[in-house]
C-alpha atoms as a PDB file:
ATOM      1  CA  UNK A   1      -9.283   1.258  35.900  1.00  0.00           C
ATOM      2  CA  UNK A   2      -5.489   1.032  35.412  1.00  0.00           C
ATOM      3  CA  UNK A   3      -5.700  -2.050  33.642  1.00  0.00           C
ATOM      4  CA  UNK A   4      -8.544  -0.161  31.071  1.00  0.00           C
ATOM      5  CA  UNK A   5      -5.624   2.814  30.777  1.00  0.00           C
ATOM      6  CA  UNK A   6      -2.822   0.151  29.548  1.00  0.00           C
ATOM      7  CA  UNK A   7      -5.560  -1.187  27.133  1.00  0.00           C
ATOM      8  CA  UNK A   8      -6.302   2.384  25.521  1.00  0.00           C
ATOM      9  CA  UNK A   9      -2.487   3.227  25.344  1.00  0.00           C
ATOM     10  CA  UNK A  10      -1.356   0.059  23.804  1.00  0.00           C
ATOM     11  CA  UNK A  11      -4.417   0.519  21.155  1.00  0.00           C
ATOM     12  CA  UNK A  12      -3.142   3.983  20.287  1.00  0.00           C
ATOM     13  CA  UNK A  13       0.283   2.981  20.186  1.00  0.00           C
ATOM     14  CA  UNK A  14      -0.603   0.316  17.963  1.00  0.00           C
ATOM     15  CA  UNK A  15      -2.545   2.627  15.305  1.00  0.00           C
ATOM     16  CA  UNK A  16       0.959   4.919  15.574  1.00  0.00           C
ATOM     17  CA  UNK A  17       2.177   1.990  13.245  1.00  0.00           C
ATOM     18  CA  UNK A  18      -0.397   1.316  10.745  1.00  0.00           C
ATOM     19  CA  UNK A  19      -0.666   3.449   7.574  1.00  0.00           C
ATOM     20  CA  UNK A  20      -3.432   5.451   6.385  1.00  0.00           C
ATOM     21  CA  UNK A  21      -6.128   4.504   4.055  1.00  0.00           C
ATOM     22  CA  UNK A  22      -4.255   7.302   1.629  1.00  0.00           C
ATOM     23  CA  UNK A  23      -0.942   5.576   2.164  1.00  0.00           C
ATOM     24  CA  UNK A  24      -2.601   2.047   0.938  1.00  0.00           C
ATOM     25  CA  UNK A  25      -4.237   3.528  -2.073  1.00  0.00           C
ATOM     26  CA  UNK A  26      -1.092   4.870  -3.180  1.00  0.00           C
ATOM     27  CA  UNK A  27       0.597   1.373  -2.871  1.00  0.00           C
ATOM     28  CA  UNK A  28      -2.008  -0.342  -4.823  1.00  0.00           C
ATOM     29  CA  UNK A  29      -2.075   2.337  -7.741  1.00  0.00           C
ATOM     30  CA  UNK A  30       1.972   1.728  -6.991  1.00  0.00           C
ATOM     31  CA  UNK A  31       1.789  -2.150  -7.120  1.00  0.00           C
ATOM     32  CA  UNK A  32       0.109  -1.594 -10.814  1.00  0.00           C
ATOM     33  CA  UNK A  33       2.216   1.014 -12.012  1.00  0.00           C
ATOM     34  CA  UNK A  34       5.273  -1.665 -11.474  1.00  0.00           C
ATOM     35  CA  UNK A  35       3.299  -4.527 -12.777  1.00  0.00           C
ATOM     36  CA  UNK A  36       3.175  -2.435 -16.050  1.00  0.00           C
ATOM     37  CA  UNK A  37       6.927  -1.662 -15.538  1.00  0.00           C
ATOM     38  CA  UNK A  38       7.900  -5.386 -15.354  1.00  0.00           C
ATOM     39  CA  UNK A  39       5.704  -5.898 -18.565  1.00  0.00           C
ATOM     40  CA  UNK A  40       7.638  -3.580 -20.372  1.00  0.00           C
ATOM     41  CA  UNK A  41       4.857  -1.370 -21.293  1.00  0.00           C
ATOM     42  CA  UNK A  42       5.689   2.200 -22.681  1.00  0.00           C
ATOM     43  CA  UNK A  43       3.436   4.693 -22.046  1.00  0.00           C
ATOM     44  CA  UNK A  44       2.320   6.857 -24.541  1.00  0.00           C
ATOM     45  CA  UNK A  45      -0.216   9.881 -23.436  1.00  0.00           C
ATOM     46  CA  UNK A  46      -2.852   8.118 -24.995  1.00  0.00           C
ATOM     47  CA  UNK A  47      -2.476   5.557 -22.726  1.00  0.00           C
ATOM     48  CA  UNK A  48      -2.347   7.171 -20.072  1.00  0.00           C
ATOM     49  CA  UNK A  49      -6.298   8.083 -19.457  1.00  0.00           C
ATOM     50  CA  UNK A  50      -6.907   4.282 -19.955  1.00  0.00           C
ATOM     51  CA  UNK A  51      -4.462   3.036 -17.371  1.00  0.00           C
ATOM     52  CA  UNK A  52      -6.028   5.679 -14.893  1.00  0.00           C
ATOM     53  CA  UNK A  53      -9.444   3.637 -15.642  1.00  0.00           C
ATOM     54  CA  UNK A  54      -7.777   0.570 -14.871  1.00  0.00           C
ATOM     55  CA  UNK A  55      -6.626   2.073 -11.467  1.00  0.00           C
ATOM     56  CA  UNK A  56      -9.887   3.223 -10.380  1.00  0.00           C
ATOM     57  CA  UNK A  57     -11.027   0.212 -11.687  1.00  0.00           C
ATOM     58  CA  UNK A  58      -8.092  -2.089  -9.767  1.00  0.00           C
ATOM     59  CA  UNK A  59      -8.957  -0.136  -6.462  1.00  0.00           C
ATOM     60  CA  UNK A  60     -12.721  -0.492  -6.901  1.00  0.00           C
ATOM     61  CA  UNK A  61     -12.777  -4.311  -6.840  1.00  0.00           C
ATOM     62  CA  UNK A  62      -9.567  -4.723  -3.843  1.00  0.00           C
ATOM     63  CA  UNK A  63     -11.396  -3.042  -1.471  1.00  0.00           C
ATOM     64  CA  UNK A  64     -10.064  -5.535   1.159  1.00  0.00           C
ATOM     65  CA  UNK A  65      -6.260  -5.282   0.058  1.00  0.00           C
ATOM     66  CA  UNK A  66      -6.846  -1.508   1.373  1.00  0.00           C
ATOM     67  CA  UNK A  67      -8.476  -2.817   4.480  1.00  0.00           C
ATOM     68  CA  UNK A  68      -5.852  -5.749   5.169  1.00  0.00           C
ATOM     69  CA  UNK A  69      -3.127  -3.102   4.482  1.00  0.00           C
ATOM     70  CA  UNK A  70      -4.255  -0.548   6.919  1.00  0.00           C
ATOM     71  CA  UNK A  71      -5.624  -3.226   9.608  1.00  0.00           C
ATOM     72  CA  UNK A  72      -2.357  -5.867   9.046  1.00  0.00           C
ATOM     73  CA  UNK A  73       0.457  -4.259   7.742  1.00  0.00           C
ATOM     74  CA  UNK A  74       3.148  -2.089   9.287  1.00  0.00           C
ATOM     75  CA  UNK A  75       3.532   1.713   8.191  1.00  0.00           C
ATOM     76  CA  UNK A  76       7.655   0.923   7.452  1.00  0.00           C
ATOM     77  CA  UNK A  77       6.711  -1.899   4.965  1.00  0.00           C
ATOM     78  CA  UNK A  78       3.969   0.074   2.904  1.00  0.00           C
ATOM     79  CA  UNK A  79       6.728   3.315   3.117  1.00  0.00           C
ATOM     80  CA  UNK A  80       9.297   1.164   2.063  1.00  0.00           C
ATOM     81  CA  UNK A  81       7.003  -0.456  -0.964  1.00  0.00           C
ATOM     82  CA  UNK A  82       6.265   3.484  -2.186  1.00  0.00           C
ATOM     83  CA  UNK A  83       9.918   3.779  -2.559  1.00  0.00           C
ATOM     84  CA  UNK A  84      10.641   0.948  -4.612  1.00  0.00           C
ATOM     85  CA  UNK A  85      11.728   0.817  -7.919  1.00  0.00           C
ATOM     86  CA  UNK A  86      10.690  -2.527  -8.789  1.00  0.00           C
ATOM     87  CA  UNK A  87       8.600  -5.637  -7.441  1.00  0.00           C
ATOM     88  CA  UNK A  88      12.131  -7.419  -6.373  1.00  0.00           C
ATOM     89  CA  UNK A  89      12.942  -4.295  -4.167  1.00  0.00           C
ATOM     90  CA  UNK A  90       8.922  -4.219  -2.920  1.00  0.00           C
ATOM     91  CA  UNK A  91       9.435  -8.039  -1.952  1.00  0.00           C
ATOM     92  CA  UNK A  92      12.467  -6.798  -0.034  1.00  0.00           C
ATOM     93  CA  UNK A  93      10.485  -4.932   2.075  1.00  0.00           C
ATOM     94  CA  UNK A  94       8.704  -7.998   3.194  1.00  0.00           C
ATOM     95  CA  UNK A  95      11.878  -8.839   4.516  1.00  0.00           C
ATOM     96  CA  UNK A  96      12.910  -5.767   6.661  1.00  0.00           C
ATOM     97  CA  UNK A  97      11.884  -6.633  10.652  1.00  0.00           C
END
């Protein structure tokens, strides 16, 4: 029975850690939003309703970058990735222990 105990606390312990299905969307819609940073691309308001598209569209076909984010990856790394200002400081977050 003990050992059962340890099992359920470590498991909930564990989830303390992972980020929310929420916290991965925002990353991916983050992840593209640099990508067009990178490229240069200004964004005009006409734009704008098309690169939402592309979003929905982006998240629609990675449904297993959301699941291998909340199953696999740390909370601190995808918090760290929503601050950063560019993909150099996102790949520094893969870095961080």
């Amino acid at each position: 029975m003990k050992r059962w105990i340890a099992v359920a606390l470590l498991a909930v312990a564990g989830c303390k850690n992972a980020p929310s299905e929420d916290q991965c969307r925002q990353l991916l819609e983050h992840l593209v939003d640099l990508e067009f940073k990178k490229a240069g691309a200004t964004v005009t308001d006409a734009m704008k309703a098309e690169i939402a598209k592309q979003k929905t569209a982006v998240a629609a076909a990675k449904p297993e970058f959301i699941t291998v984010c909340v199953d696999k990856t740390a909370k601190e790394r995808v918090t760290c990735a929503l601050a950063a200002k560019d993909l150099d400081a996102v790949a520094k977050c893969d870095e961080q222990k």
